[in-house]
Every structure is written in C-alpha cells, then in structure tokens.
Protein backbone atom coordinates (compact mmCIF):
# COMPACT_ATOMS: atom_id res chain seq x y z
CA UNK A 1 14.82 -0.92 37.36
CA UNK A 2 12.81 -1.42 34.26
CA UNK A 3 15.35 -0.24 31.19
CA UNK A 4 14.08 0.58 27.74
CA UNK A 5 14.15 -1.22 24.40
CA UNK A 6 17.08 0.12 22.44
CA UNK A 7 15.77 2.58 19.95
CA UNK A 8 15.45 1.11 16.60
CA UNK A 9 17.14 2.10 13.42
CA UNK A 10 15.58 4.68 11.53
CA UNK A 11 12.22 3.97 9.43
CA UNK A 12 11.95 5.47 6.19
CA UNK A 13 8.74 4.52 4.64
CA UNK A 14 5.74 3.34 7.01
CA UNK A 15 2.70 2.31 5.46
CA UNK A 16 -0.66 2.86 7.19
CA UNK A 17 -3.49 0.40 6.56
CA UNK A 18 -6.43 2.46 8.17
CA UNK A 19 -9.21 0.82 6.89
CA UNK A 20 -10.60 -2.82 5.51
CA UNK A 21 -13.51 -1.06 4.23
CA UNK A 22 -13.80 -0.59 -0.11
CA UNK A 23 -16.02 -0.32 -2.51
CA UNK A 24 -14.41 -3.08 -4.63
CA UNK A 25 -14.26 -7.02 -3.25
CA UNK A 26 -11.37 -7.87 -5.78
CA UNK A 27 -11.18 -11.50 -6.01
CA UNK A 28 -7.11 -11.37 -5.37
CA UNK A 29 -7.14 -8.22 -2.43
CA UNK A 30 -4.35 -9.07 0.23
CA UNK A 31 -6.42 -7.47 2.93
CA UNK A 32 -9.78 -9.22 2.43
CA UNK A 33 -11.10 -5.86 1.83
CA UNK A 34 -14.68 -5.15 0.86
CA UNK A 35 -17.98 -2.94 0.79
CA UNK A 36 -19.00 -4.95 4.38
CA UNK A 37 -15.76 -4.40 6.38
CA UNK A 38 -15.27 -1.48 9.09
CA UNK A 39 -11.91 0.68 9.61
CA UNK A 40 -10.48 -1.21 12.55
CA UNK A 41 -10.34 -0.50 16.15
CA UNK A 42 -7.20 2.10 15.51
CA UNK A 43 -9.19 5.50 16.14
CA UNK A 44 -8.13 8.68 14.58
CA UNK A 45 -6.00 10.01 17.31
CA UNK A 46 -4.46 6.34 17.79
CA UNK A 47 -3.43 7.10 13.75
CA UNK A 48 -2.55 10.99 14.71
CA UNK A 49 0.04 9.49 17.21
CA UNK A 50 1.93 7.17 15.17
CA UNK A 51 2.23 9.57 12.69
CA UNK A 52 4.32 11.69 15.23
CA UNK A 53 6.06 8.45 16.39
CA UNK A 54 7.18 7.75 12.94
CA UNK A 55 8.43 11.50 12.55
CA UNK A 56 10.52 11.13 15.24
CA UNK A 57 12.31 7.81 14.23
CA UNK A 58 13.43 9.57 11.00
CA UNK A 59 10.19 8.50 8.43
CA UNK A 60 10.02 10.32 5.66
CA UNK A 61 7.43 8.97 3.58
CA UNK A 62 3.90 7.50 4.75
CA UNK A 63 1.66 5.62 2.16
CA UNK A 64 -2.20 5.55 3.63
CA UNK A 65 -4.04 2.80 2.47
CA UNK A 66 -7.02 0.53 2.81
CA UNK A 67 -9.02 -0.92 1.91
CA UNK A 68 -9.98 2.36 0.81
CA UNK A 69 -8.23 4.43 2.65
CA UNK A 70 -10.57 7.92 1.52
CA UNK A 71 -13.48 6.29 3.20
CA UNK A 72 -12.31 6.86 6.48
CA UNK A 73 -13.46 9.69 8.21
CA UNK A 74 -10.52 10.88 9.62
CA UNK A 75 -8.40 9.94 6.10
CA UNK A 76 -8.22 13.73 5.00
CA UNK A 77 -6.57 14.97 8.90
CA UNK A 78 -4.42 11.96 8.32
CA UNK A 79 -2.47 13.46 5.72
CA UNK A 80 -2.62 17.07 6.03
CA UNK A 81 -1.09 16.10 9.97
CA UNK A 82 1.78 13.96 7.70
CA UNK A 83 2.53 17.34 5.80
CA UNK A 84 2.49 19.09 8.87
CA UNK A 85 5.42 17.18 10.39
CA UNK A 86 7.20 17.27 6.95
CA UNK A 87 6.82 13.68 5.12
CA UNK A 88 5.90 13.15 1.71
CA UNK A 89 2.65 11.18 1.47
CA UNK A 90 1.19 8.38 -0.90
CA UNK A 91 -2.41 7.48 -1.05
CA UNK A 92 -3.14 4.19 -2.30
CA UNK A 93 -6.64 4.23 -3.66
CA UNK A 94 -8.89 2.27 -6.41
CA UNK A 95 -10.13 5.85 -7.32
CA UNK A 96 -13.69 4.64 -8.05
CA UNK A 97 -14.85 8.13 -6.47
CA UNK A 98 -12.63 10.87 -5.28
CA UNK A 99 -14.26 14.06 -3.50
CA UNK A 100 -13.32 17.27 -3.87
CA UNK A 101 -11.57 17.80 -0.81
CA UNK A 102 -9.62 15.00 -1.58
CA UNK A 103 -8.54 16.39 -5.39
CA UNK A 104 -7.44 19.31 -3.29
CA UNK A 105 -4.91 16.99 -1.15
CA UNK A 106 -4.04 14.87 -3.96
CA UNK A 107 -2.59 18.31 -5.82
CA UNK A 108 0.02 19.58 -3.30
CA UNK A 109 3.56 18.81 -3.94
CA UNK A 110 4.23 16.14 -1.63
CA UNK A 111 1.36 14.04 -2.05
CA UNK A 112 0.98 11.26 -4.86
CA UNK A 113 -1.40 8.95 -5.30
CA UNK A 114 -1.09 4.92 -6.32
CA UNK A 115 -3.82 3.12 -8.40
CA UNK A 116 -4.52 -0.30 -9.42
CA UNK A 117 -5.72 -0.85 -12.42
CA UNK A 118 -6.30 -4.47 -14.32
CA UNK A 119 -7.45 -4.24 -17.82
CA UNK A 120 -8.12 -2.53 -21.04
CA UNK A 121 -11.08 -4.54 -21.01
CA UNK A 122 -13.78 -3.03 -19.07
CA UNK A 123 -15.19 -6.50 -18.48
CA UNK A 124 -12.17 -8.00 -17.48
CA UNK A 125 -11.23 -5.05 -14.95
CA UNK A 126 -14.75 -5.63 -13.55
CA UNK A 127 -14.70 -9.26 -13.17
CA UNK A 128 -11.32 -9.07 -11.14
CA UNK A 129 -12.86 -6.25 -9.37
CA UNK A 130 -15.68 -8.31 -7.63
CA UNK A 131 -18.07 -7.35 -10.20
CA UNK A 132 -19.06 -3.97 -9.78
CA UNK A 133 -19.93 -2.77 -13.05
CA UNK A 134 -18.38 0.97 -12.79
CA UNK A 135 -15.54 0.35 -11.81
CA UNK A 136 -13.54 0.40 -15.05
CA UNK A 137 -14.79 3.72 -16.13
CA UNK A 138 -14.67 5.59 -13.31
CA UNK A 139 -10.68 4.39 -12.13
CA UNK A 140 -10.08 5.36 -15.73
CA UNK A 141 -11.84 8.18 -15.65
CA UNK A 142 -10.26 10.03 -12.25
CA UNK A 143 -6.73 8.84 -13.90
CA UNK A 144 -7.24 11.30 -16.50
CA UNK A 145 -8.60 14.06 -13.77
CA UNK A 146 -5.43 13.08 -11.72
CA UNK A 147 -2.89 13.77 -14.97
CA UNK A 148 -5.15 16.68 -16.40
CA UNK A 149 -4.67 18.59 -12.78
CA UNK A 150 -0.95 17.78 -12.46
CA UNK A 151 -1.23 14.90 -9.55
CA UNK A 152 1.69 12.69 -9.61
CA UNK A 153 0.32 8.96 -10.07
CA UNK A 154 1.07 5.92 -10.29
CA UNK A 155 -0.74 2.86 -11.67
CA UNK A 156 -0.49 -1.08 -10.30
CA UNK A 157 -1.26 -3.39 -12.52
CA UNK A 158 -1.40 -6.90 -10.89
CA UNK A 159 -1.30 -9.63 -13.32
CA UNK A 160 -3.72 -12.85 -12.80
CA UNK A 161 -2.32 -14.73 -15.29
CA UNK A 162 -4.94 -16.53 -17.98
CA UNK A 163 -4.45 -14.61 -20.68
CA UNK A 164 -5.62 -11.34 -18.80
CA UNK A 165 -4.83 -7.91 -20.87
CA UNK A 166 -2.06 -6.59 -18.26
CA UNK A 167 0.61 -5.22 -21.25
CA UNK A 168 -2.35 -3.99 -22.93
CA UNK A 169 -3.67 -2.24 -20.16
CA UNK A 170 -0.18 -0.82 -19.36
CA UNK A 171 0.34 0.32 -22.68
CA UNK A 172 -3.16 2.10 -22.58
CA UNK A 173 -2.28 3.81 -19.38
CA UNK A 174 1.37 5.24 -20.95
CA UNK A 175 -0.64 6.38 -24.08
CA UNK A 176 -2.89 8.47 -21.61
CA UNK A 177 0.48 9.90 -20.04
CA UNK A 178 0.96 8.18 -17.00
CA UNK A 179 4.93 7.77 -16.77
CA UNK A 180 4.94 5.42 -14.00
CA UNK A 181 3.21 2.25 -14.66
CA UNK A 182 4.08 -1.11 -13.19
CA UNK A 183 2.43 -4.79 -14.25
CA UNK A 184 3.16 -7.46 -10.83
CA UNK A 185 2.01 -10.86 -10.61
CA UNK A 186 -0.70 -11.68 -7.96
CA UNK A 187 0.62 -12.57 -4.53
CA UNK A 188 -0.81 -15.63 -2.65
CA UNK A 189 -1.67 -13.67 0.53
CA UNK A 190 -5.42 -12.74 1.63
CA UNK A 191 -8.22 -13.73 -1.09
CA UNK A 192 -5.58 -15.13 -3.28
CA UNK A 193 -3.88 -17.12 -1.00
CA UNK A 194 -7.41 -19.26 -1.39
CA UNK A 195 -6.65 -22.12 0.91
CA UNK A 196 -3.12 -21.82 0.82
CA UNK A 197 -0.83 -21.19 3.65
CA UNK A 198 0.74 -17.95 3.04
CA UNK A 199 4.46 -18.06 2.23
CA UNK A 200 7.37 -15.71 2.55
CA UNK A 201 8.06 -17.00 -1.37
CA UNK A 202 5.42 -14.97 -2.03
CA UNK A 203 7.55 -11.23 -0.68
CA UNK A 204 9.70 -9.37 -2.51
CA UNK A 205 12.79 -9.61 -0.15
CA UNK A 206 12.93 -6.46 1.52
CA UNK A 207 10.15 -6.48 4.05
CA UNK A 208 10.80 -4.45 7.11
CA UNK A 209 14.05 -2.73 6.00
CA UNK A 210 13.84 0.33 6.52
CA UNK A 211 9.97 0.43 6.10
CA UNK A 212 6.52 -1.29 7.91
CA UNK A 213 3.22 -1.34 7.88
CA UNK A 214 0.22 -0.99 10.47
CA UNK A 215 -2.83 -2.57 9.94
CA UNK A 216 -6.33 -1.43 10.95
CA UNK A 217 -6.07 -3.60 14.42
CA UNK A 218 -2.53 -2.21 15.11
CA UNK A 219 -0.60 -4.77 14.32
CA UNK A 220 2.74 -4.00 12.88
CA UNK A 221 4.02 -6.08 9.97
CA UNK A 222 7.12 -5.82 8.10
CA UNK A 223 4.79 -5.01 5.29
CA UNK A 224 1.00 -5.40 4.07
CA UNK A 225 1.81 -8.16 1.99
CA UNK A 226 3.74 -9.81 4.81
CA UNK A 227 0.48 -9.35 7.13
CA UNK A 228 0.64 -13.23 7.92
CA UNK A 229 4.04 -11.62 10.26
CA UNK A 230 2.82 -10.21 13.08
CA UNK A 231 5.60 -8.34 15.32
CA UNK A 232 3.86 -6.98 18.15
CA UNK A 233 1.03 -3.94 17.82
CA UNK A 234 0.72 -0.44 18.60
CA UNK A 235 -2.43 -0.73 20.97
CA UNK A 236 -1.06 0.18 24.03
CA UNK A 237 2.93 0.43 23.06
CA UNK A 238 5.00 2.67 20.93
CA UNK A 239 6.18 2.00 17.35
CA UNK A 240 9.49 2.29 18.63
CA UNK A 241 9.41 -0.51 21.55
CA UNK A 242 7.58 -2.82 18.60
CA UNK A 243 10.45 -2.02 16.38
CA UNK A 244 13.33 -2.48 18.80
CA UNK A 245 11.83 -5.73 20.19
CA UNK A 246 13.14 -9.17 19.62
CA UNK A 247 10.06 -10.32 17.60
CA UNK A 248 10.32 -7.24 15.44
CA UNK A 249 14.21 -9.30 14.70
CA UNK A 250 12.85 -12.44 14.15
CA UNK A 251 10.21 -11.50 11.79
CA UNK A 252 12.42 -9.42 9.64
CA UNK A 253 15.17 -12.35 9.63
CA UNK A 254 12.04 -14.55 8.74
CA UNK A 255 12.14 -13.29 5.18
CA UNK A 256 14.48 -14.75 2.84
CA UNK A 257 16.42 -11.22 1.16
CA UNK A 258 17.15 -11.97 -2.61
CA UNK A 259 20.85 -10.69 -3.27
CA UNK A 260 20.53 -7.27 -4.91
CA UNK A 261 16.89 -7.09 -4.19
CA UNK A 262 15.20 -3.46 -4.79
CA UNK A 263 13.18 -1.63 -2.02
CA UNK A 264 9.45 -2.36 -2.80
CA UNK A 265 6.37 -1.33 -1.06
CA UNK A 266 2.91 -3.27 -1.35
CA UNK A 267 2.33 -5.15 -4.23
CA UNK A 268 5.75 -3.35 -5.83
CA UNK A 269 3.92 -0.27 -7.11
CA UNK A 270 3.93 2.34 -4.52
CA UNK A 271 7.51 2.28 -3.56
CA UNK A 272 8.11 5.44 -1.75
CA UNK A 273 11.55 5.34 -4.24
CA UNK A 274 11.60 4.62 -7.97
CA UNK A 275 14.29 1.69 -7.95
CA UNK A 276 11.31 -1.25 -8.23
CA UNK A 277 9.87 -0.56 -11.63
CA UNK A 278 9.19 -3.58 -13.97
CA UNK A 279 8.62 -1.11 -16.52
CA UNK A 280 12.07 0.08 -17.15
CA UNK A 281 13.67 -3.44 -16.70
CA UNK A 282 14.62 -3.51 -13.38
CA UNK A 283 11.96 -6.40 -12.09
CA UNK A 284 10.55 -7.17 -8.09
CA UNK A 285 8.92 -10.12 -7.93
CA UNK A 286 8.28 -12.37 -5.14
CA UNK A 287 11.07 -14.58 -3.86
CA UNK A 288 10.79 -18.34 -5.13
C-alpha cells in the first residue's frame, strides 16, 4: 500500500513566477527575463490549481510575478481567483505600462503592487534597465497614478554599487509619498551572477520558511532568488507532496539562517509582512 507524504506545515506567502517574458532586459534580473522570453509551460489552469492548493495549506498571501507578470494572458484571472479564495495579493511589476483593467485590480483592498525602481537619473535607470529609453518616465509616471488613486505600493530599489543614485532615488520616491521604500544590494543570481556560481551567501536567510516560489516551468524553489534550489515541481504532483518531500528538507536546510533574520520575499522588497525594511533600520541583506 502506497501511503502519502505527510502534509507539510502551513505556507504563508507563495510567490508565483508566471512568466520570463518583460519589456525590460535589466542587466542584474535574477530570472534572465526579457522582451524575447515566453511565459513557461505552466498553463493558466495549471496556475488556477495551485492557487487552490496553496489555499488549502493555509497561504495567505500570493505575490505574482515575472518577468512581467501583467503580460500574461491569464495574469488578470490569476488574481481575481486569489481574492476569490480569500488571500491578499502582491503584483510585482516594472510598471512601464499598466492597462486599465489592471488599475482596476491594483485598487481593491487586498491587492498591492511592488516596483523596482533604480535612479533619479533617468539615464542611469535606463542604462540598468537594458536600455530602453522610456522606461524611467513611465515607472515614474504610473507611481504617481498608483499613489494619486490610493494603490498601496511599494518601491525596490536594488543598488549596483559604482556610485549609482540609490539614496537619491529613494529620497525622490518618499518626497512623491510613497511610505514604503526599500534600497537592496544586487544579488549574484541570474544576469548578475555573470559567470559566477550562484551561492546561498547571496539569500537572505529565510528561504522556504513559511513561504516558496514557482517558477514558469513548475519548479518549486524555496524562493525566486534561491531558483539555483530546485525541490521537485508541480507538473504532474501537488504543492503539498513537493513540500512534504525529503528534497523540499534538504533544500531548505541548504540555506544558512542568520540568527534573528527577518522574513523577506524576492529581492527584500515585497515581503508579504513589513518586518524587512532597510528604510526604518531594520536591514536584510544577503548572508556572507
């Protein structure tokens, strides 16, 4: 007799990575995202599903992201079926171009959206952007839409290092009324890692408790930073055997937890909590 995996512990925060496509090729993206990748072979209804799955183990927060997660077709059923089975929801976008519909999502209660932003310096922001010459004014511009209609935001800023304008462009985005603003340095996973191996040094320490992330293929990682830590995939299994699973163990013991580390999501900014924010004095940064 064939007997099930023991049921995991519960999973507050799941992040879904349903897409590799963007409009942006930012020269440090963790995902290797960009204008000439596709979504993934997750389908809509394989999303719909772990959605429900998640419900059921106790999530109560989802973050969608990409890539750019509104240029999926079925991003907008994503999170109105998230509402429907009661979580709150974070979108994760670069806001280069929102759509109506989606201003109309982005305004309900229980959704709030996460930006990245890089510079004061419109050349700057473009540079680390891939090059795309709009994209400073139009991220900036759809942050004011998002505070002028009442959306709650926050803003990334991910520091390069050499002298780029990060304090200046946080200090730009509090004097336009964002309350939540966070500066991170780079992590050296995806385009960053350049030819480097990627690290667990380069996580914040909390990866996988409590929280995952599934990527465009399936694959479920203790995070989307911690990508390079595979622990199974939802093609063809439940998120619940993946997380009750002896790999799903080893991967999260993999990661080296910094005593009195706070919960972080990607890249520290889009916690589904408030504890990791640089900008008050309580810092995440990678372990090292």
């Amino acid at each position: 007799m064939t007997i099930a995996p023991e049921a995991p512990t519960a999973l507050r925060f799941l992040s879904l990575e349903i897409t590799a496509r963007c409009q942006l090729a930012c020269t440090h993206c963790y995902a290797e995202a960009g204008p000439t990748r596709g979504h993934g072979s997750m389908t809509g209804d394989d999303w719909h599903r772990i959605i429900d799955e998640a419900a059921d183990l106790g999530t109560t927060a989802v973050q969608i992201i990409g890539g750019e997660p509104t240029l999926h077709p079925a991003f907008s059923g994503l999170v109105e079926h998230a509402l429907r089975v009661g979580m709150r929801v974070r979108v994760y976008s670069n806001l280069v171009q929102v759509r109506d519909e989606h201003w109309r999502l982005f305004e309900h209660p229980h959704v709030s959206v996460a930006a990245s932003y890089y510079s004061d310096n419109p050349g700057e922001h473009h540079t680390i952007t891939g090059g795309r010459r709009d994209s400073h004014a139009a991220t900036r511009a759809n942050i004011v839409e998002a505070l002028n209609r009442g959306v709650r935001i926050k803003v990334g800023i991910i520091d390069m290092g050499g002298g780029q304008r990060a304090q200046q462009a946080r200090a730009e985005m509090q004097a336009l009324g964002v309350h939540d603003v966070h500066v991170d340095q780079v992590r050296a996973v995806g385009n960053a890692a350049s030819t480097a191996t990627p690290s667990t040094s380069a996580l914040c320490g909390r990866c996988g408790d409590g929280k995952a992330a599934i990527l465009p293929d399936g694959t479920v990682a203790p995070c989307e930073i911690g990508r390079f830590l595979p622990a199974g995939s939802v093609r063809g299994a439940t998120l619940a055997s993946v997380l009750a699973s002896d790999r799903w163990v080893q991967v999260t013991a993999s990661v080296p937890h910094r005593a009195g580390a706070d919960s972080c999501a990607p890249d520290c900014q889009p916690a589904a909590s408030d504890s990791c924010n640089p900008a008050k004095g309580n810092p995440c940064n990678p372990m090292g």
